[in-house]
C-alpha atoms as a PDB file:
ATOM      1  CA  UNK A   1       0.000   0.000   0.000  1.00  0.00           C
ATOM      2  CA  UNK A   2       1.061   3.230  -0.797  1.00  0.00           C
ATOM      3  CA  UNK A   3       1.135   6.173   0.964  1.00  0.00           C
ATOM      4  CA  UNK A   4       0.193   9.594  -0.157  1.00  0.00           C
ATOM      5  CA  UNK A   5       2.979  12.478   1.138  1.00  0.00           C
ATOM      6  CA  UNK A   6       0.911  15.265   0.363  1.00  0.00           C
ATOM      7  CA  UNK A   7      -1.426  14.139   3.118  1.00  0.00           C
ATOM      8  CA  UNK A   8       0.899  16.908   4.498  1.00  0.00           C
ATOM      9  CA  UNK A   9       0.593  19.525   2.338  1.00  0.00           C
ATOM     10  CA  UNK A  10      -3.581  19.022   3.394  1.00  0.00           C
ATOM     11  CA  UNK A  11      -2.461  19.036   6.930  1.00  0.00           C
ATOM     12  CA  UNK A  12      -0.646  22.532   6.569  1.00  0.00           C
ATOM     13  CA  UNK A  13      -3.198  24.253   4.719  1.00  0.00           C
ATOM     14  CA  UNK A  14      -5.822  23.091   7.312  1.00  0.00           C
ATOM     15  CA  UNK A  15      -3.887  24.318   9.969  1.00  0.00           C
ATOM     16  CA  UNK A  16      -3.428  27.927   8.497  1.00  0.00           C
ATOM     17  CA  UNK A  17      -7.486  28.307   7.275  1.00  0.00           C
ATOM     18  CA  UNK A  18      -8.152  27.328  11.248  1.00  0.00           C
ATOM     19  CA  UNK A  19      -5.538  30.059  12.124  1.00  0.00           C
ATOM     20  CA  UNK A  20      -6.077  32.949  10.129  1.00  0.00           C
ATOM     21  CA  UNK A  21     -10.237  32.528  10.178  1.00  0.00           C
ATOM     22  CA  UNK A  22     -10.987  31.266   6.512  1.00  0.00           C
ATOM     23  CA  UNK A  23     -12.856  28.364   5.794  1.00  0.00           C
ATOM     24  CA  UNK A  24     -10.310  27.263   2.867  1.00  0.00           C
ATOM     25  CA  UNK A  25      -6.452  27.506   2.170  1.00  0.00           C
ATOM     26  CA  UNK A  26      -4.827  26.310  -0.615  1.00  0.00           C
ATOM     27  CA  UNK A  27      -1.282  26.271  -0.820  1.00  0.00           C
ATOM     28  CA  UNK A  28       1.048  27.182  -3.946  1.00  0.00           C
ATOM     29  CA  UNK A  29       4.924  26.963  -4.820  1.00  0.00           C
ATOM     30  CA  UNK A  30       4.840  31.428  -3.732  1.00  0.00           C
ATOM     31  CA  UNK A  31       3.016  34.169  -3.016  1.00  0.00           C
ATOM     32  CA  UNK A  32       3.517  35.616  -6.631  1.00  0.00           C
ATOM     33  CA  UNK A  33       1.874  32.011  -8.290  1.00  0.00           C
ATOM     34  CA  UNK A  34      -0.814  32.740  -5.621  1.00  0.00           C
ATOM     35  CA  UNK A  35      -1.062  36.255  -6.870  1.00  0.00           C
ATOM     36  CA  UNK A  36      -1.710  34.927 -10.120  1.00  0.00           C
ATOM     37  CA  UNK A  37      -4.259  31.933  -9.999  1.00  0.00           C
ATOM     38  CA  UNK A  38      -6.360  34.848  -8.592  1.00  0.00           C
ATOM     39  CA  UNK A  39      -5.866  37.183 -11.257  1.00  0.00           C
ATOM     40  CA  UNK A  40      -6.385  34.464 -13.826  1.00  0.00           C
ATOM     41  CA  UNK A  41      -9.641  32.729 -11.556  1.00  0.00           C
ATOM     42  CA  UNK A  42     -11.429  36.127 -11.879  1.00  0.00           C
ATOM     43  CA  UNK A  43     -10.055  37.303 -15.847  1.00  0.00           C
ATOM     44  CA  UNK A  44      -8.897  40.650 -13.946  1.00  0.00           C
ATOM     45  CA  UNK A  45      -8.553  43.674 -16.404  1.00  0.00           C
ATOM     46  CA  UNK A  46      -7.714  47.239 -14.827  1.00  0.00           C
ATOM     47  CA  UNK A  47      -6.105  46.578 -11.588  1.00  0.00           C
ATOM     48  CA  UNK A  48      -4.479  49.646  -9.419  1.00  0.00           C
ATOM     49  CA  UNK A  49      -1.713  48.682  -7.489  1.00  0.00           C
ATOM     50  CA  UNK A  50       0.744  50.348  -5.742  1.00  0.00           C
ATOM     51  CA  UNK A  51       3.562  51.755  -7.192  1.00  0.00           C
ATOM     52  CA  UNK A  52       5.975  50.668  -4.447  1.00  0.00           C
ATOM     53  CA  UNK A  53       5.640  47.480  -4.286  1.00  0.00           C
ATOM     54  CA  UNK A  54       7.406  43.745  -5.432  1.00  0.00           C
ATOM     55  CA  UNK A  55       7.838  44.325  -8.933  1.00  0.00           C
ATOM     56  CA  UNK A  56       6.065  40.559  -9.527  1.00  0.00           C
ATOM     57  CA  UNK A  57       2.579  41.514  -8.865  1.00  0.00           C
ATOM     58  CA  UNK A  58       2.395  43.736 -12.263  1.00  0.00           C
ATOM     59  CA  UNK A  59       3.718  41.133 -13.459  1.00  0.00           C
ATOM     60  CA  UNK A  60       1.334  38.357 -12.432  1.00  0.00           C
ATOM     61  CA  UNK A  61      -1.612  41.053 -13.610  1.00  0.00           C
ATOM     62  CA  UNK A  62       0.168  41.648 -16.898  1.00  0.00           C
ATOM     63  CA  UNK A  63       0.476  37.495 -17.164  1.00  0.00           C
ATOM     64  CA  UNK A  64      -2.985  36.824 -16.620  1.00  0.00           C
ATOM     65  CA  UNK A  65      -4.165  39.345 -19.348  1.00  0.00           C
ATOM     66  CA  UNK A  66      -4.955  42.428 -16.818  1.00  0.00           C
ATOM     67  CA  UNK A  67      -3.410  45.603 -17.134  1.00  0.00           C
ATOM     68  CA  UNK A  68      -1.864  47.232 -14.167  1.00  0.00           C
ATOM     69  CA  UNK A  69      -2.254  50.764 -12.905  1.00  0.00           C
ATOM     70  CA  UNK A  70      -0.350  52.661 -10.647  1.00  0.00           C
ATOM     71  CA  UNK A  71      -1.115  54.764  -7.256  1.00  0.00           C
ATOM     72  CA  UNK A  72       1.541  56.432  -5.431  1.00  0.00           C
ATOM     73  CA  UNK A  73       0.425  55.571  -1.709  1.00  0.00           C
ATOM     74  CA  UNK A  74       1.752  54.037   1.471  1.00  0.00           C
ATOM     75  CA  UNK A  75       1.084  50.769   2.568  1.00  0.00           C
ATOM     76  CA  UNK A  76       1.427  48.321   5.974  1.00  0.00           C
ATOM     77  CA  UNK A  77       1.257  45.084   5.595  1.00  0.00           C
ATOM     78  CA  UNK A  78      -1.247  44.446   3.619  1.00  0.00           C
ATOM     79  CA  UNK A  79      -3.331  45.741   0.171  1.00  0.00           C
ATOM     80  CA  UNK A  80      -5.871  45.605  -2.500  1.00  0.00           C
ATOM     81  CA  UNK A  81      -5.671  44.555  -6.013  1.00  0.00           C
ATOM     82  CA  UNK A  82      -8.294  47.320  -6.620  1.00  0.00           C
ATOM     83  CA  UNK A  83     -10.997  46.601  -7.575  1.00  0.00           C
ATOM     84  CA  UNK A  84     -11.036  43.395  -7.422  1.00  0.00           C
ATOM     85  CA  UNK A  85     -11.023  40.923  -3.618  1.00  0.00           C
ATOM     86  CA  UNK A  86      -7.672  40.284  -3.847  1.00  0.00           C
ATOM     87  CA  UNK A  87      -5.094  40.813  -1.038  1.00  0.00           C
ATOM     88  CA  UNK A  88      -1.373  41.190  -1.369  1.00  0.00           C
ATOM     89  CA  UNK A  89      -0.921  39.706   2.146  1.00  0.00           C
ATOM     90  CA  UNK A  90       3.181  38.490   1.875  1.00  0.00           C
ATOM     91  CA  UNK A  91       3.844  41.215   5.176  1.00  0.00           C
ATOM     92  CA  UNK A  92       1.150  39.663   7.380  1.00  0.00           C
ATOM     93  CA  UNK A  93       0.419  36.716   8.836  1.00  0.00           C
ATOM     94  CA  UNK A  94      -1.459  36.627  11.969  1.00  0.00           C
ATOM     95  CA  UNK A  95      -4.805  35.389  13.875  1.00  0.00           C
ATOM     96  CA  UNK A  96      -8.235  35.458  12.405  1.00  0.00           C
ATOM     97  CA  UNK A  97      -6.469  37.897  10.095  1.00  0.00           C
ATOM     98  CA  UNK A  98      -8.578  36.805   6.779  1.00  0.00           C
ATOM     99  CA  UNK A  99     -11.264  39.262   5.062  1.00  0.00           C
ATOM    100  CA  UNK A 100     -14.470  37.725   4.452  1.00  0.00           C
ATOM    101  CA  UNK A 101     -15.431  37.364   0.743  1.00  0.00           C
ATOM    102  CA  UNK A 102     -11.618  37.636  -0.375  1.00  0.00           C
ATOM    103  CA  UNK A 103      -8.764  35.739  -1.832  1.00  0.00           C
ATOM    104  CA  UNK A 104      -6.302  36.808   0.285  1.00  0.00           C
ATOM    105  CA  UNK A 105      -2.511  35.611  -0.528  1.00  0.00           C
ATOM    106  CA  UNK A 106       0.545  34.687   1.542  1.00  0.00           C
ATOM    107  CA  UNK A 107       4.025  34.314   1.667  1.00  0.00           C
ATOM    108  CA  UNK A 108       6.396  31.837   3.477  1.00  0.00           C
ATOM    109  CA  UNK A 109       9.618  33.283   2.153  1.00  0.00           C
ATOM    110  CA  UNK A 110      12.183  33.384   4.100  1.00  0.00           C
ATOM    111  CA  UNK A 111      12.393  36.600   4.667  1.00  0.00           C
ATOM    112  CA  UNK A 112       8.372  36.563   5.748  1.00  0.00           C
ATOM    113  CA  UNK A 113       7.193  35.844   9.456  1.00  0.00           C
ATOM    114  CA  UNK A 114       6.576  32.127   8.822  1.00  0.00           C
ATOM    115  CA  UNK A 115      10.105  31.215   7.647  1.00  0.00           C
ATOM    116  CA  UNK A 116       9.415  27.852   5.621  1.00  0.00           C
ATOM    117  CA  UNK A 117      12.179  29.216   2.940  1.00  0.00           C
ATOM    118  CA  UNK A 118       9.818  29.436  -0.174  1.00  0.00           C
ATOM    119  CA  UNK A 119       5.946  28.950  -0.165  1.00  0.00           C
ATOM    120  CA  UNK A 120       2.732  30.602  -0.221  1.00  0.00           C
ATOM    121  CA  UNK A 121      -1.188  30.511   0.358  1.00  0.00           C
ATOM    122  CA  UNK A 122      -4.516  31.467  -1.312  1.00  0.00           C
ATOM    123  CA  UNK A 123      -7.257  32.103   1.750  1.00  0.00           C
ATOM    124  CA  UNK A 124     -10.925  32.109   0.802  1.00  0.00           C
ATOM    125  CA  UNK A 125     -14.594  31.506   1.971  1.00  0.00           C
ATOM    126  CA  UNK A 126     -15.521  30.288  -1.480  1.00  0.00           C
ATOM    127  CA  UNK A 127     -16.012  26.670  -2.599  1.00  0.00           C
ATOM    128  CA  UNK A 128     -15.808  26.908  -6.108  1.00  0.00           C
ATOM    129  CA  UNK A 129     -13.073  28.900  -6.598  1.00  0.00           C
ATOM    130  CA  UNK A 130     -10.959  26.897  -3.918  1.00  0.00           C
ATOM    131  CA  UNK A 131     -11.545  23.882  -5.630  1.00  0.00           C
ATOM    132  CA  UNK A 132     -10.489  25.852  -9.429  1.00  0.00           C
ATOM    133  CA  UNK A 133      -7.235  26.834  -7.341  1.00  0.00           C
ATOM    134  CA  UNK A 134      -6.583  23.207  -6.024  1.00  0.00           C
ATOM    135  CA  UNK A 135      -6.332  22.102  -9.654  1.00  0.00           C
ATOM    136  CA  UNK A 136      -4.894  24.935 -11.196  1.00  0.00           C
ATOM    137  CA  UNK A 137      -1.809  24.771  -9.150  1.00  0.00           C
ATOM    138  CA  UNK A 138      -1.659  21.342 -10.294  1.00  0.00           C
ATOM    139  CA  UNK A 139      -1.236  21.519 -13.924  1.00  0.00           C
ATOM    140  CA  UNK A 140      -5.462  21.056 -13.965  1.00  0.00           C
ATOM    141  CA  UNK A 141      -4.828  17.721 -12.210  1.00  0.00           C
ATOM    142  CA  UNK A 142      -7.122  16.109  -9.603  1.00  0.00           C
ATOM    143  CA  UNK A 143      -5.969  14.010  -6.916  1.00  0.00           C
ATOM    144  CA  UNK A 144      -5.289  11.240  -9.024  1.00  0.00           C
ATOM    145  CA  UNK A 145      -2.384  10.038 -10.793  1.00  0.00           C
ATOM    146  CA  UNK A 146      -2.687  12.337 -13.868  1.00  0.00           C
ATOM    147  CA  UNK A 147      -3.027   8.941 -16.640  1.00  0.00           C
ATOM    148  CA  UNK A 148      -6.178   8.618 -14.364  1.00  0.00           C
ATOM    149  CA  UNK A 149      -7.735  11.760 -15.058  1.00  0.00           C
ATOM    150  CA  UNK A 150      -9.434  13.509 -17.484  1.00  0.00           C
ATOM    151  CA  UNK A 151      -7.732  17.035 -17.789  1.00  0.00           C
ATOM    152  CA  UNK A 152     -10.455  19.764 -18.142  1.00  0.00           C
ATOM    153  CA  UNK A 153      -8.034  23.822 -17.478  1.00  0.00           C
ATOM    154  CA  UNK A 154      -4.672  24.132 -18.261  1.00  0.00           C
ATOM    155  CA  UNK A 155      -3.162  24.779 -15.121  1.00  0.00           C
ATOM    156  CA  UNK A 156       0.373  25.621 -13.727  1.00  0.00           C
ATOM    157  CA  UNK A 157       3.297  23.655 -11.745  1.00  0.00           C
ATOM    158  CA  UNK A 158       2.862  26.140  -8.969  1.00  0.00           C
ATOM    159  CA  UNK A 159       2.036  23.588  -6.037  1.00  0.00           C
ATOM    160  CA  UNK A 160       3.892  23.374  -2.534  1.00  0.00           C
ATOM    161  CA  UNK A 161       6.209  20.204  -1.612  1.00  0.00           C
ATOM    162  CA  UNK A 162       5.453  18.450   1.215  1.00  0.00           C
ATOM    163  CA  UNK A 163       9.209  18.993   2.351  1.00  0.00           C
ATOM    164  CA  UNK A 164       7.958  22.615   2.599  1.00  0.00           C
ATOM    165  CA  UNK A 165       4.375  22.099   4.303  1.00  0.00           C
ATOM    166  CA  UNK A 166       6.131  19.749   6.704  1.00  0.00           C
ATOM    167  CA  UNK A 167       8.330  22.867   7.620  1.00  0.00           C
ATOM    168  CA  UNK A 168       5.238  24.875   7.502  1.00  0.00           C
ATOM    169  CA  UNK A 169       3.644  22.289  10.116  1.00  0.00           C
ATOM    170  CA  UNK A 170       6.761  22.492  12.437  1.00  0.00           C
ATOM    171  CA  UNK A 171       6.825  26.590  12.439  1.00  0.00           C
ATOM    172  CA  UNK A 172       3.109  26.736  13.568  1.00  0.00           C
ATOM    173  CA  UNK A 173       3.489  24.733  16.788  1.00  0.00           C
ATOM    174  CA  UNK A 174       5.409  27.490  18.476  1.00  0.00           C
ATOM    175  CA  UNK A 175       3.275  29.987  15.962  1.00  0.00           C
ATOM    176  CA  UNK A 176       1.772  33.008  18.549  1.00  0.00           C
ATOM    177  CA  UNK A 177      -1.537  34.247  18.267  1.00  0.00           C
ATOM    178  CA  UNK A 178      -0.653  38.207  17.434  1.00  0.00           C
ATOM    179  CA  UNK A 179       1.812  39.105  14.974  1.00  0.00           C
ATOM    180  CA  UNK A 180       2.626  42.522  14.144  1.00  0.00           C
ATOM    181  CA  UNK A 181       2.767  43.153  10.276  1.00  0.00           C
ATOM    182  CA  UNK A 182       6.529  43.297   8.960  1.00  0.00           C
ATOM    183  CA  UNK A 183       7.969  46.672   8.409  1.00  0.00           C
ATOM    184  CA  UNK A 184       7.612  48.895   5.358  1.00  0.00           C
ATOM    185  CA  UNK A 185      10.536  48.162   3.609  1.00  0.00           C
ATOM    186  CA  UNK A 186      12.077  51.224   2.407  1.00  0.00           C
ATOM    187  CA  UNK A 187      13.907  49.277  -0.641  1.00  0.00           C
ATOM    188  CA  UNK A 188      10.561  48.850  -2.488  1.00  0.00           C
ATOM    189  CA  UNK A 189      11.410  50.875  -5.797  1.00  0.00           C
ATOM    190  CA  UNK A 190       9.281  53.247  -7.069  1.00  0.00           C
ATOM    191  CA  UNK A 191       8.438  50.538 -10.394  1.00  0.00           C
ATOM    192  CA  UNK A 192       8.004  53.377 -12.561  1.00  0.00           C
ATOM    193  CA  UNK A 193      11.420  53.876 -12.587  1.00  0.00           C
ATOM    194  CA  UNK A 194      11.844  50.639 -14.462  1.00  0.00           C
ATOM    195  CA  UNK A 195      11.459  50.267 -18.695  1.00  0.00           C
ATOM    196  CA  UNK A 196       9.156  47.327 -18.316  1.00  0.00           C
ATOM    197  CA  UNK A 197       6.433  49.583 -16.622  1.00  0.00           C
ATOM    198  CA  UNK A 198       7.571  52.935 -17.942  1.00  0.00           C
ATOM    199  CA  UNK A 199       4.163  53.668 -19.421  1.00  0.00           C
ATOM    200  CA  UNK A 200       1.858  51.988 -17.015  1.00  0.00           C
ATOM    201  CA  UNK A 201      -0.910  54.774 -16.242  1.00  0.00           C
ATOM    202  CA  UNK A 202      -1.221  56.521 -12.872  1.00  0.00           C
ATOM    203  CA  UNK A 203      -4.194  56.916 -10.843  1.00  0.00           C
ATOM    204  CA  UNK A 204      -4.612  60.224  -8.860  1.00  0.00           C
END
């Protein structure tokens, strides 16, 4: 008999939905993958961003087919991919934290408070969509052996090891209830500055 090692993985993302209030979690390879599945789950078009921020998250809205649009405002821990309910969560990750109705993503890098090394999280209240994201991280495969299946989305290699969620698992034991939200980080480039996004509108 065989046993399944991402038994884990379910394990870890259990553990985090029952920590940070939502009713699902489903884990990817990063918060930027995360970042995307939601962008390409709801076919986002305009989406205003900050303009100091990782320069990945234009990115993930320019992959999934949505144009990005700049605001020049500060942020703490935590912010909207306007209009849409998605969170750029990487800078927070603490009790009952999750917004109800959103798709709130998470980080696990190592320089993030839960220190796995690489990882992140989609949080959500939402059935359907939870169980689009489950597959979609999983090149559209079910939790079958994928000669089993019958492929119906073309999905993305952007699932988390169970080396990783057994990390994750580890971290939480000793995991307190409040966290304060990391720092601004004052290194977060102004992404107009950069050719790629040179022409990317502003918003007042």
């Amino acid at each position: 008999m065989r046993h399944n090692p991402y038994k884990i993985v379910k394990m870890f993302e259990e553990t985090v939905a029952d920590y940070c209030g939502s009713k699902y979690a489903i884990s990817t390879d990063n918060c930027t993958d995360a970042l995307l599945l939601c962008c390409e789950y709801l076919d986002v078009e305009n989406v205003t961003i900050p303009a100091r921020t990782y320069l990945s998250v234009p990115q993930s809205i320019i992959h999934a087919g949505g144009t990005p649009k700049f605001k020049d405002y500060r942020w703490q821990g935590i912010y909207q991919l306007e209009p849409y309910p998605i969170w750029d969560a990487a800078k927070r990750f603490t009790s009952n934290m999750y917004v109800p109705g959103s798709f709130m993503c998470l980080s696990f890098h190592i320089k993030k408070h839960l220190k796995i090394g690489k990882g992140g999280m989609i949080l959500t209240d939402d059935e359907e969509s939870a169980k689009w994201f489950r597959k979609a991280r999983y090149e559209g495969r079910g939790e079958v052996m994928y000669h089993e299946d019958n492929i119906e989305i073309n999905g993305w290699n952007a699932y988390m090891s169970p080396e990783q969620a057994a990390r994750g698992l580890m971290l939480m034991q000793n995991y307190p209830d409040h966290v304060e939200d990391l720092p601004e980080q004052p290194f977060y480039r102004d992404l107009r500055e950069f050719p790629l996004f040179k022409d990317i509108e502003v918003i007042e």
